[in-house]
C-alpha atoms as a PDB file:
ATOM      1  CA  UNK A   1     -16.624  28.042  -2.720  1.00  0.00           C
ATOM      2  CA  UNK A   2     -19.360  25.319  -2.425  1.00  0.00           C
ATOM      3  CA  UNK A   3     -20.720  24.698   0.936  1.00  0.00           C
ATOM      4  CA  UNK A   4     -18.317  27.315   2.561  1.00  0.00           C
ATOM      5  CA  UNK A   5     -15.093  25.209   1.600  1.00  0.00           C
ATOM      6  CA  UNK A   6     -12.845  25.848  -1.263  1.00  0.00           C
ATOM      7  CA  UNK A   7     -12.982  23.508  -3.878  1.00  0.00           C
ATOM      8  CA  UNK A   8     -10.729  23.143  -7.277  1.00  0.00           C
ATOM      9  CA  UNK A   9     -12.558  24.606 -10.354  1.00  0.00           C
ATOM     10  CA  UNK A  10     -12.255  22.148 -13.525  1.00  0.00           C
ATOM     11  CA  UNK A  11      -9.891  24.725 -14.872  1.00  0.00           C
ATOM     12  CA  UNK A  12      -7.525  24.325 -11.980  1.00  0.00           C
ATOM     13  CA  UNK A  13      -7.701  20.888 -11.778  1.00  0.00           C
ATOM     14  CA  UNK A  14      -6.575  20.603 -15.202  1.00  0.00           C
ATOM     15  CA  UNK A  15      -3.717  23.063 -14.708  1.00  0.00           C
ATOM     16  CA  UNK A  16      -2.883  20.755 -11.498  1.00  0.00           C
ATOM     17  CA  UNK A  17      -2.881  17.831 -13.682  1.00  0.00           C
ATOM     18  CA  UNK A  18      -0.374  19.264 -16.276  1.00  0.00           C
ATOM     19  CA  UNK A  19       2.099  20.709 -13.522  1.00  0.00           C
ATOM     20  CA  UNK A  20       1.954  16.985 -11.907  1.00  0.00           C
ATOM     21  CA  UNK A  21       3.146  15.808 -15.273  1.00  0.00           C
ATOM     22  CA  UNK A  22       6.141  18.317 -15.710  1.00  0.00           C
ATOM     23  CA  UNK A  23       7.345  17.568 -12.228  1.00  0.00           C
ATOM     24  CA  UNK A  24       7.280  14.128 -13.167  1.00  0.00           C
ATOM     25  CA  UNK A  25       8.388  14.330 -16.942  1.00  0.00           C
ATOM     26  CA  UNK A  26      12.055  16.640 -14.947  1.00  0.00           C
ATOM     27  CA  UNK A  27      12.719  13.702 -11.895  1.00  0.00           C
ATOM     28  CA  UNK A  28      12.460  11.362 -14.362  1.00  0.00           C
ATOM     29  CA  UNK A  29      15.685  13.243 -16.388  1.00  0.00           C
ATOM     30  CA  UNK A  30      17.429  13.669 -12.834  1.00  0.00           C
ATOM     31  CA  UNK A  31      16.681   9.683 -12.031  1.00  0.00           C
ATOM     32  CA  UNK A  32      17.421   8.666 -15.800  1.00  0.00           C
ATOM     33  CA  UNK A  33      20.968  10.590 -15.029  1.00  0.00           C
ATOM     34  CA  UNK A  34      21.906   9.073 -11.825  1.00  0.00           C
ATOM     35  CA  UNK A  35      20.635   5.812 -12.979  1.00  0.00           C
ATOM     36  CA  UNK A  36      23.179   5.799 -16.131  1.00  0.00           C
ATOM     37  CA  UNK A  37      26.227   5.266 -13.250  1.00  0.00           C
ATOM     38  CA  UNK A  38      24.330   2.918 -10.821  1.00  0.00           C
ATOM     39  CA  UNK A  39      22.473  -0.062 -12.562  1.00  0.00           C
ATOM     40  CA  UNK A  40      23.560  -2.990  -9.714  1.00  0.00           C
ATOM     41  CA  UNK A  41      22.980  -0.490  -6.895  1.00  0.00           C
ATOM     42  CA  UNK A  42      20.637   2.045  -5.448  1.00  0.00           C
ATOM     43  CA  UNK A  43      17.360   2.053  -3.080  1.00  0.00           C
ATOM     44  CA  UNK A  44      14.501   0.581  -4.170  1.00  0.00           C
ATOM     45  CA  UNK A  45      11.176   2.033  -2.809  1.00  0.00           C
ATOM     46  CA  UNK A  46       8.200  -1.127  -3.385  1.00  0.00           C
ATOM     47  CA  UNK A  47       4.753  -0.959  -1.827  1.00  0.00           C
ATOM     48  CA  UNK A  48       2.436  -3.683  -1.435  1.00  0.00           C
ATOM     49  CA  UNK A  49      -0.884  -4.612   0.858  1.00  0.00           C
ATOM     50  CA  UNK A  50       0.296  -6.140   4.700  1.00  0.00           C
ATOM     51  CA  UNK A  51      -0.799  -9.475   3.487  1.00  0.00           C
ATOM     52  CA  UNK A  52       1.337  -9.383  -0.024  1.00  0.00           C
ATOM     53  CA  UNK A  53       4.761  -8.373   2.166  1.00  0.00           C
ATOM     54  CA  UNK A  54       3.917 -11.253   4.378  1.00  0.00           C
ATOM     55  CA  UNK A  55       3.059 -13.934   1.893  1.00  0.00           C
ATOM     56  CA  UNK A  56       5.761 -13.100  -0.916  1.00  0.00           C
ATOM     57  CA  UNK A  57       7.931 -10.157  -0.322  1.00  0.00           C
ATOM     58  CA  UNK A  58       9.396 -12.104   3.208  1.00  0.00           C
ATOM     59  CA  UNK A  59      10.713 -15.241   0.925  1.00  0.00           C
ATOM     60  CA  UNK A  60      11.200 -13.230  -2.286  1.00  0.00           C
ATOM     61  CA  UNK A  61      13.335 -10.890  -0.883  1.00  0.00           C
ATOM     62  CA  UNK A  62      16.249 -13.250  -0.356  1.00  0.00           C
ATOM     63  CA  UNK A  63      16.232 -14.253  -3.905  1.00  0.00           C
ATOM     64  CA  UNK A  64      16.760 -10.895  -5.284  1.00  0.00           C
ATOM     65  CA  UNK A  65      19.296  -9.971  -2.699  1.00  0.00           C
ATOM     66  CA  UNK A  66      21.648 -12.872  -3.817  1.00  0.00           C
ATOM     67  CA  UNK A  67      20.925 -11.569  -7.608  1.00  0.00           C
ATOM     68  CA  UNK A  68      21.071  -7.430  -6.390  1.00  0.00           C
ATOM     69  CA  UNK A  69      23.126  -7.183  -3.265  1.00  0.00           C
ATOM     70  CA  UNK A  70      23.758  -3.857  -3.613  1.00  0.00           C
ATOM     71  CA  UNK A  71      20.370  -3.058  -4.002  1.00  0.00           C
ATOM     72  CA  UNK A  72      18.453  -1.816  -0.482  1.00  0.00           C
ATOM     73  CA  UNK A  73      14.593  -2.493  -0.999  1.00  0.00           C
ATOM     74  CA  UNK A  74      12.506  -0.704   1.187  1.00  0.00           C
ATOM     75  CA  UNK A  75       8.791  -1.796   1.919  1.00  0.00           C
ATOM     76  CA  UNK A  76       5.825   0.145   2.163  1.00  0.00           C
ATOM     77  CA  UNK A  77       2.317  -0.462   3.685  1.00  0.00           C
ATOM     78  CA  UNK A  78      -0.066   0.678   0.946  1.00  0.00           C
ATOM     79  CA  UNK A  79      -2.710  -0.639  -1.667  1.00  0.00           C
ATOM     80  CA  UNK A  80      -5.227   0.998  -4.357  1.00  0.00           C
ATOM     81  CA  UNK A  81      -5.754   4.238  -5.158  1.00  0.00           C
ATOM     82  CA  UNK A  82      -2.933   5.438  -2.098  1.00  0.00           C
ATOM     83  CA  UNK A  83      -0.305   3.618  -3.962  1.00  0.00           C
ATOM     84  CA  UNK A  84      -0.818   4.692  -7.591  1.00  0.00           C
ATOM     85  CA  UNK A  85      -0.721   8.372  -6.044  1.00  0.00           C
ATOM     86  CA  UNK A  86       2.450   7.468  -4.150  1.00  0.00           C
ATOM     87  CA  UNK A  87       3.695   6.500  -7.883  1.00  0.00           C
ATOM     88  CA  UNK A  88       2.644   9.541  -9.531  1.00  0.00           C
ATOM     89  CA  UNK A  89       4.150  11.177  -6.899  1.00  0.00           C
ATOM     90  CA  UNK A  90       7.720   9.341  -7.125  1.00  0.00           C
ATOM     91  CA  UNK A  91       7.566   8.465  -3.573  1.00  0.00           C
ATOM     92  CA  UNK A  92       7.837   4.768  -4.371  1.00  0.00           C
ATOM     93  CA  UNK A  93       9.358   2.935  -7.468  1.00  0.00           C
ATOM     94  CA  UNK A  94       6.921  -0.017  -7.993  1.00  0.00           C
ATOM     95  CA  UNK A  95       3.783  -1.185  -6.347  1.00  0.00           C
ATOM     96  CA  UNK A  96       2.255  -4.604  -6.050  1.00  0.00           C
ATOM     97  CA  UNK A  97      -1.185  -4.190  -6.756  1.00  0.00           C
ATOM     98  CA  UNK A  98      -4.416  -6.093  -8.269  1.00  0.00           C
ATOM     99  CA  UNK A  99      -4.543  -5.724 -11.588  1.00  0.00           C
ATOM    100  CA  UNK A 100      -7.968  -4.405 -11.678  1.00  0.00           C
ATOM    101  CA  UNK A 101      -7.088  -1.311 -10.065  1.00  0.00           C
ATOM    102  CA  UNK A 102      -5.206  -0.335 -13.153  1.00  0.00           C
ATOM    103  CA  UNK A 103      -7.595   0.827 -15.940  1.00  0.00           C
ATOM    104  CA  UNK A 104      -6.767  -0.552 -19.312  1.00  0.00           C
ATOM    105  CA  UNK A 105      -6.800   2.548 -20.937  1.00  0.00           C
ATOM    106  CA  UNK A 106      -4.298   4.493 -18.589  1.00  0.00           C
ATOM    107  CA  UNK A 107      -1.810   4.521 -20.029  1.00  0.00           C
ATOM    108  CA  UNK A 108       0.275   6.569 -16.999  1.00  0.00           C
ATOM    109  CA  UNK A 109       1.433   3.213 -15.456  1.00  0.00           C
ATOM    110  CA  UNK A 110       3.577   0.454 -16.596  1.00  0.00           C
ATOM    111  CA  UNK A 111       2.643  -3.208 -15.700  1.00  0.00           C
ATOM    112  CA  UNK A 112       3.779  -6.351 -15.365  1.00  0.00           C
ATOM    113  CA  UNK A 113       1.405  -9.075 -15.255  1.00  0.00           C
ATOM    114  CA  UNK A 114       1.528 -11.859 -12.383  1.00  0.00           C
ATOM    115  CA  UNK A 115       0.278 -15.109 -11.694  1.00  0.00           C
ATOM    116  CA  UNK A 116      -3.405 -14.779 -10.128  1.00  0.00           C
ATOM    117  CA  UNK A 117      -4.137 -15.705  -6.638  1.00  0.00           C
ATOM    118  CA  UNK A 118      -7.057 -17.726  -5.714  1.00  0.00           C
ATOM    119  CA  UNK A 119     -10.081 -16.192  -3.331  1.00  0.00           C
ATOM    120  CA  UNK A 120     -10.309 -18.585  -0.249  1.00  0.00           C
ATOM    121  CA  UNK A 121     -12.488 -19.412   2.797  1.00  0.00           C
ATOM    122  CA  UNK A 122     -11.035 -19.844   5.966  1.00  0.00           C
ATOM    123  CA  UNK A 123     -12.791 -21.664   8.661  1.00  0.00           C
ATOM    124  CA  UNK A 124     -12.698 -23.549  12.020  1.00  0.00           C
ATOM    125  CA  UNK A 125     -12.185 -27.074  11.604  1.00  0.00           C
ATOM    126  CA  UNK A 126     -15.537 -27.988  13.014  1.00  0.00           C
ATOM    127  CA  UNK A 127     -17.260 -25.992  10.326  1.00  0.00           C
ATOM    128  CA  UNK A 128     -19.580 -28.125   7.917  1.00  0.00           C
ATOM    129  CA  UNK A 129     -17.689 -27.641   4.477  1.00  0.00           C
ATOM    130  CA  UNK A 130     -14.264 -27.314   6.049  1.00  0.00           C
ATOM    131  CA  UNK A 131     -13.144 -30.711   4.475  1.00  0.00           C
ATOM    132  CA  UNK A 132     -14.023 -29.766   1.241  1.00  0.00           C
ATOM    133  CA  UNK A 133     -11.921 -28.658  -1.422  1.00  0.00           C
ATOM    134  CA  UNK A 134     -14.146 -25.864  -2.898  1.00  0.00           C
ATOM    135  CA  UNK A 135     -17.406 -24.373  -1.769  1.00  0.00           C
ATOM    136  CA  UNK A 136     -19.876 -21.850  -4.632  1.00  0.00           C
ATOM    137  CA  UNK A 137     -20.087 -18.342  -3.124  1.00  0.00           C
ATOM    138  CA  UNK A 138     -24.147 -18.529  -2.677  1.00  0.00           C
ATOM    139  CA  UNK A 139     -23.725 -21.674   0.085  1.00  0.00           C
ATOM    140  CA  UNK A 140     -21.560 -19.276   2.427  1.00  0.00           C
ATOM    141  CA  UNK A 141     -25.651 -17.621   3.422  1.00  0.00           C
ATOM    142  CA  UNK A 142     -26.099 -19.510   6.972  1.00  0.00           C
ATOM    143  CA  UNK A 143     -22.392 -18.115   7.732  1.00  0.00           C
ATOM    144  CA  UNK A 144     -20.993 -14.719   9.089  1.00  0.00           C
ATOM    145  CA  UNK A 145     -18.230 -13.298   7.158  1.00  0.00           C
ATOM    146  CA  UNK A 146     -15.112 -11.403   8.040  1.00  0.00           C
ATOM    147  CA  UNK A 147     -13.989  -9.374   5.846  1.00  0.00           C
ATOM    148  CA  UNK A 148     -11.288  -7.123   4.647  1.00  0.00           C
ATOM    149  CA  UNK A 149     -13.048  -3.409   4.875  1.00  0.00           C
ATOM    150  CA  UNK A 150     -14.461  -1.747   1.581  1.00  0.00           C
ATOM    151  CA  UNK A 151     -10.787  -0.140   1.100  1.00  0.00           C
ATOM    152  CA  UNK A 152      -9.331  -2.513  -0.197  1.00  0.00           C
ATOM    153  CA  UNK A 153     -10.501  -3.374  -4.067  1.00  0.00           C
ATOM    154  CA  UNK A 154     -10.302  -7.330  -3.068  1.00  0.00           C
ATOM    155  CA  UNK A 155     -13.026  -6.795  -1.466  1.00  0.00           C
ATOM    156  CA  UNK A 156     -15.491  -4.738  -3.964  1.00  0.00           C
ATOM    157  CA  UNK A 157     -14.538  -7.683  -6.187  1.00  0.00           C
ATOM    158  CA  UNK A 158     -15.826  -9.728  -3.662  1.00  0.00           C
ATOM    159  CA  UNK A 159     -18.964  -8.132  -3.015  1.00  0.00           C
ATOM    160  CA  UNK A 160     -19.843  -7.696  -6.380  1.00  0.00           C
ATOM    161  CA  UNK A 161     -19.804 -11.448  -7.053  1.00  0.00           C
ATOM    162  CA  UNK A 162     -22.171 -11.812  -3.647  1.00  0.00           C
ATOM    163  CA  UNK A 163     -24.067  -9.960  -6.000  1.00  0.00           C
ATOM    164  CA  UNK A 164     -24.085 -11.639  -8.887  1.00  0.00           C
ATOM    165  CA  UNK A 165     -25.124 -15.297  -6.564  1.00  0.00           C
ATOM    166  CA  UNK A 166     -27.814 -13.682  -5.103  1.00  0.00           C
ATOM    167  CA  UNK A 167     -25.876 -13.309  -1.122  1.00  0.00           C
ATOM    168  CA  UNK A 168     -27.190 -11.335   1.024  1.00  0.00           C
ATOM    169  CA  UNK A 169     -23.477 -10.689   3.159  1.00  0.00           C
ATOM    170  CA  UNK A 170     -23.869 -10.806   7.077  1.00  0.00           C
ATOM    171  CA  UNK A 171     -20.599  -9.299   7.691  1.00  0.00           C
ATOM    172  CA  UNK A 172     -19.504  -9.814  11.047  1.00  0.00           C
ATOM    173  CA  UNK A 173     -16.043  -8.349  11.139  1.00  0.00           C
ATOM    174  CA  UNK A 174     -14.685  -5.459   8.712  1.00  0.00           C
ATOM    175  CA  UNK A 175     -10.767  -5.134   9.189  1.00  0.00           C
ATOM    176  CA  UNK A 176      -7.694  -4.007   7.390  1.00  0.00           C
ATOM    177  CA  UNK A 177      -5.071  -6.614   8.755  1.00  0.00           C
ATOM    178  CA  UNK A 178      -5.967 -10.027   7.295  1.00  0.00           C
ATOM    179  CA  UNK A 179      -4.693 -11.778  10.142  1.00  0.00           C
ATOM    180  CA  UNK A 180      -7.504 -10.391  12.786  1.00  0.00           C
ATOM    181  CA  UNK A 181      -9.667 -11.931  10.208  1.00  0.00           C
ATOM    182  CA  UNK A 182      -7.706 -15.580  10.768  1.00  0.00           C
ATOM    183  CA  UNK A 183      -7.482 -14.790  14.747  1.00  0.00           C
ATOM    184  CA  UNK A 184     -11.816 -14.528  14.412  1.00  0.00           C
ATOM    185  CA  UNK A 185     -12.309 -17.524  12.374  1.00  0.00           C
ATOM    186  CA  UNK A 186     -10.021 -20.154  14.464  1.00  0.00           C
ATOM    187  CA  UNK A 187     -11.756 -18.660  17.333  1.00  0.00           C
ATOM    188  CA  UNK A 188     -15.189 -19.825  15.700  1.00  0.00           C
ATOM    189  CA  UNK A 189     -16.583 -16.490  14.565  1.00  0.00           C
ATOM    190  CA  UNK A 190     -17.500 -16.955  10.914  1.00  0.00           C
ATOM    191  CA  UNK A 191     -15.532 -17.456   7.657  1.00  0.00           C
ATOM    192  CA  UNK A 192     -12.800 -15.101   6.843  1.00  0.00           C
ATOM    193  CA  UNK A 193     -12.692 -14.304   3.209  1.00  0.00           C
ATOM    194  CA  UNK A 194      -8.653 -13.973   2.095  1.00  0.00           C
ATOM    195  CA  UNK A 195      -6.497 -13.836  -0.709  1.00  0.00           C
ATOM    196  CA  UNK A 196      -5.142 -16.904  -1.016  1.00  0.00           C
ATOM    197  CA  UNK A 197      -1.421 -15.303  -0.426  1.00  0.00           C
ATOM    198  CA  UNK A 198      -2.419 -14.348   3.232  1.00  0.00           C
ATOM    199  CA  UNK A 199      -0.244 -17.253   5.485  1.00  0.00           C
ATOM    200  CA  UNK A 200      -2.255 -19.652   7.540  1.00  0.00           C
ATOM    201  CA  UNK A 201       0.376 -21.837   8.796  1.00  0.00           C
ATOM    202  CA  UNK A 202      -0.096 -19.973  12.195  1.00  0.00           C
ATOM    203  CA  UNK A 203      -3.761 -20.826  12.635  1.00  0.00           C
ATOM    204  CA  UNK A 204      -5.910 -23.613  12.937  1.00  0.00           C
ATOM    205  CA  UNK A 205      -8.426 -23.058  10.323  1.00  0.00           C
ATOM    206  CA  UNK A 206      -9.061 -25.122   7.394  1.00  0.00           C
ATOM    207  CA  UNK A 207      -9.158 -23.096   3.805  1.00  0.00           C
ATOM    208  CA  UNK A 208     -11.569 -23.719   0.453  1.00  0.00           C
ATOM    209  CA  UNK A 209     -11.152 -22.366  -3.030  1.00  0.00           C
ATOM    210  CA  UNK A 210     -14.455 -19.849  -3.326  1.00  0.00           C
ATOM    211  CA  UNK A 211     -16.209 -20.639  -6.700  1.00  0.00           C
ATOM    212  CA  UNK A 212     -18.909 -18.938  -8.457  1.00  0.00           C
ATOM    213  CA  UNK A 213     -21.018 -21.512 -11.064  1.00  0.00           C
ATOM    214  CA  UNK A 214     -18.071 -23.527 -10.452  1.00  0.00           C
ATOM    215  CA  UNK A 215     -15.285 -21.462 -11.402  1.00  0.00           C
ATOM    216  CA  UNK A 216     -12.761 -20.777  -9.270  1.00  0.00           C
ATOM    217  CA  UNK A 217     -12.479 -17.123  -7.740  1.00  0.00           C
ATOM    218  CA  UNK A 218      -8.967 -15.297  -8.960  1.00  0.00           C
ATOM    219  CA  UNK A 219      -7.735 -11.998  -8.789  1.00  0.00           C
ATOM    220  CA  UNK A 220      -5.077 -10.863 -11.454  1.00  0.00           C
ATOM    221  CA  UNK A 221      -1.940  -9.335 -10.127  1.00  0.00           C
ATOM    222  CA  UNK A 222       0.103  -6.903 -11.262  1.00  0.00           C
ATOM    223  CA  UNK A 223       3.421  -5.102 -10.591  1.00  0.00           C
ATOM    224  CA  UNK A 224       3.086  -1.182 -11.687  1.00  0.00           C
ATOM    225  CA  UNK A 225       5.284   1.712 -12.384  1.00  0.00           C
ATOM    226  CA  UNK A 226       5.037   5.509 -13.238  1.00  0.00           C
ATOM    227  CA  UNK A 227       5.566   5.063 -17.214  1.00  0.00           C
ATOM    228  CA  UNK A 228       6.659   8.590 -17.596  1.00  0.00           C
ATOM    229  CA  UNK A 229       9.977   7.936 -15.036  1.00  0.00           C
ATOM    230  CA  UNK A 230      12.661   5.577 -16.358  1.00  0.00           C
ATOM    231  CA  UNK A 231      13.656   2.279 -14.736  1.00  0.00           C
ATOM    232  CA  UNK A 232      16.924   1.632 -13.183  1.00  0.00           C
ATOM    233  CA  UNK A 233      17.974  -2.288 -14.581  1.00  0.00           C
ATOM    234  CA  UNK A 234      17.622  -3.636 -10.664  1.00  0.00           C
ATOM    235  CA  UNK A 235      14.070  -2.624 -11.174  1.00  0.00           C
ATOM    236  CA  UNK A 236      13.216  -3.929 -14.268  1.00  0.00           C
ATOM    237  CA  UNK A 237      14.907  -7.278 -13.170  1.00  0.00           C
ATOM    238  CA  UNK A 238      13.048  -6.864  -9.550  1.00  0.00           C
ATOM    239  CA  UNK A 239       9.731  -7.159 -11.768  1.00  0.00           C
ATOM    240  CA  UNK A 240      10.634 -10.418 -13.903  1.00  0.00           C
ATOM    241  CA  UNK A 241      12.077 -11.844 -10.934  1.00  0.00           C
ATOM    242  CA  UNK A 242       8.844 -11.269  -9.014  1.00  0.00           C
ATOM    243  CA  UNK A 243       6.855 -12.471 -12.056  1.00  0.00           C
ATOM    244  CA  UNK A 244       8.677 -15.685 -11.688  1.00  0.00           C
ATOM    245  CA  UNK A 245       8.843 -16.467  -8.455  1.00  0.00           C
ATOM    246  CA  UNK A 246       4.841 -16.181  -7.942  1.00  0.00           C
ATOM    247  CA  UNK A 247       4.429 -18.213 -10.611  1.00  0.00           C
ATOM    248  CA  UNK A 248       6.313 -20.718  -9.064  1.00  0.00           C
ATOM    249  CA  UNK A 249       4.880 -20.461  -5.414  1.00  0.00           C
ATOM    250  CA  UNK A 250       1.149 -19.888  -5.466  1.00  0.00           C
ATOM    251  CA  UNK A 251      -1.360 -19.978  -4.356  1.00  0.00           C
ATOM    252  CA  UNK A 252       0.618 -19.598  -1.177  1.00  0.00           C
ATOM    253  CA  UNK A 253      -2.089 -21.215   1.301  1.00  0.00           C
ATOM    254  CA  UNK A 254      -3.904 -24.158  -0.290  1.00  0.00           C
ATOM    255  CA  UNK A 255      -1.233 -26.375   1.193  1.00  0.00           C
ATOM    256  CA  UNK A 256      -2.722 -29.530   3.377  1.00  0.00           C
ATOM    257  CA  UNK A 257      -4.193 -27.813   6.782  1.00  0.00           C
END
């Protein structure tokens, strides 16, 4: 007891750890099994963040259907640390995630690199720089910011290279849906800071490429799986195929405004 709650001696923790990976180490023998009769057909479980099912999974989805159509992918709402426990877990088959979440020497989690998306401003037209192509981190000082809430690792990343230019962050807005961030800055209520995969064709705000000492902001992507539990073949393709098609389509909202 500490405090007056229970809490897991190191002991147990370790014990919990090893059960986790025997539970994990006998699905993946019943999924290896069933997958050896089914490799064109099955559910798919995939989770990514609200704004990566908007801005890739919507189009993507279509592509691998006409490749998998017996395949039923089924999305789910989830990012960080929630979705690598829904993996351990075997709740979900893959996850879309930033790379950086993913330390390089875990070595629970299979990954398959993707094409890094860009960090972006997004502003009312009317705003000083919004006619600019690209704008350094340390001139966004005279502006409130909305911004995705401390959740979400895009955002750490974020702060920590406020840090590193010497910002001092006036955050107006902290949300979790991207898009109230959008609705706030066409409205004239700061900059919204997104990833440049969010969709802004709805809004009428103009979007720069963030830099820091004049390189641009990116965030590595990733698609992960639990290493320990096999693959079915429509996965394995699911990943390539994603691999390619972001490579082909970003950054997803540096088109014209």
């Amino acid at each position: 007891r500490v405090g007056g709650r229970l809490k897991m001696t190191s002991q147990g923790e370790q014990l919990l750890s090893d059960c986790r990976d025997l539970l994990a180490r006998a699905t993946a023998v019943r999924e290896r099994a069933r997958a050896l009769g089914r490799e064109d057909s099955g559910v798919l479980r995939v989770a990514a963040a609200p704004g990566h099912i908007e801005g890739v999974f919507a189009d993507f989805l279509h592509r691998y259907a006409t490749r998998y159509p017996g395949v039923e992918v089924k999305l789910i709402d989830a990012f960080g640390s929630k979705m690598l426990r829904m993996l351990e877990r075997g709740d979900i088959n893959l996850g879309q995630i930033l790379a950086s979440t993913i330390k390089p020497e875990d070595r629970r989690f299979g990954v398959q690199a993707l094409k890094p998306m860009e960090v972006l401003a997004a502003c009312h037209p009317e705003l000083a720089f919004a006619n600019t192509r690209t704008i350094e981190v340390a001139r966004l000082q005279p502006y409130p910011l909305l911004l995705l809430d401390k959740d979400f690792v895009f955002r750490r990343n974020f702060d920590a290279v406020c840090r590193l230019a010497g910002l001092k962050l006036n955050a107006r807005l902290e949300a979790r849906d991207p898009r109230t961030l959008l609705a706030m800055a066409e409205a004239g209520h700061g900059v919204a800071i997104i990833p440049s995969v969010q969709r802004t064709r709805h809004y009428s705000v103009r979007t720069v490429q963030l830099t820091y000492r004049r390189k641009p902001l990116r965030e590595p992507l990733a698609v992960v799986w639990d290493a320990r539990r096999p693959r079915a073949r429509y996965a394995a393709d699911f990943c390539t195929m994603l691999a390619d098609y972001v490579a082909e389509t970003f950054p997803t909202s540096r088109s014209p405004q």
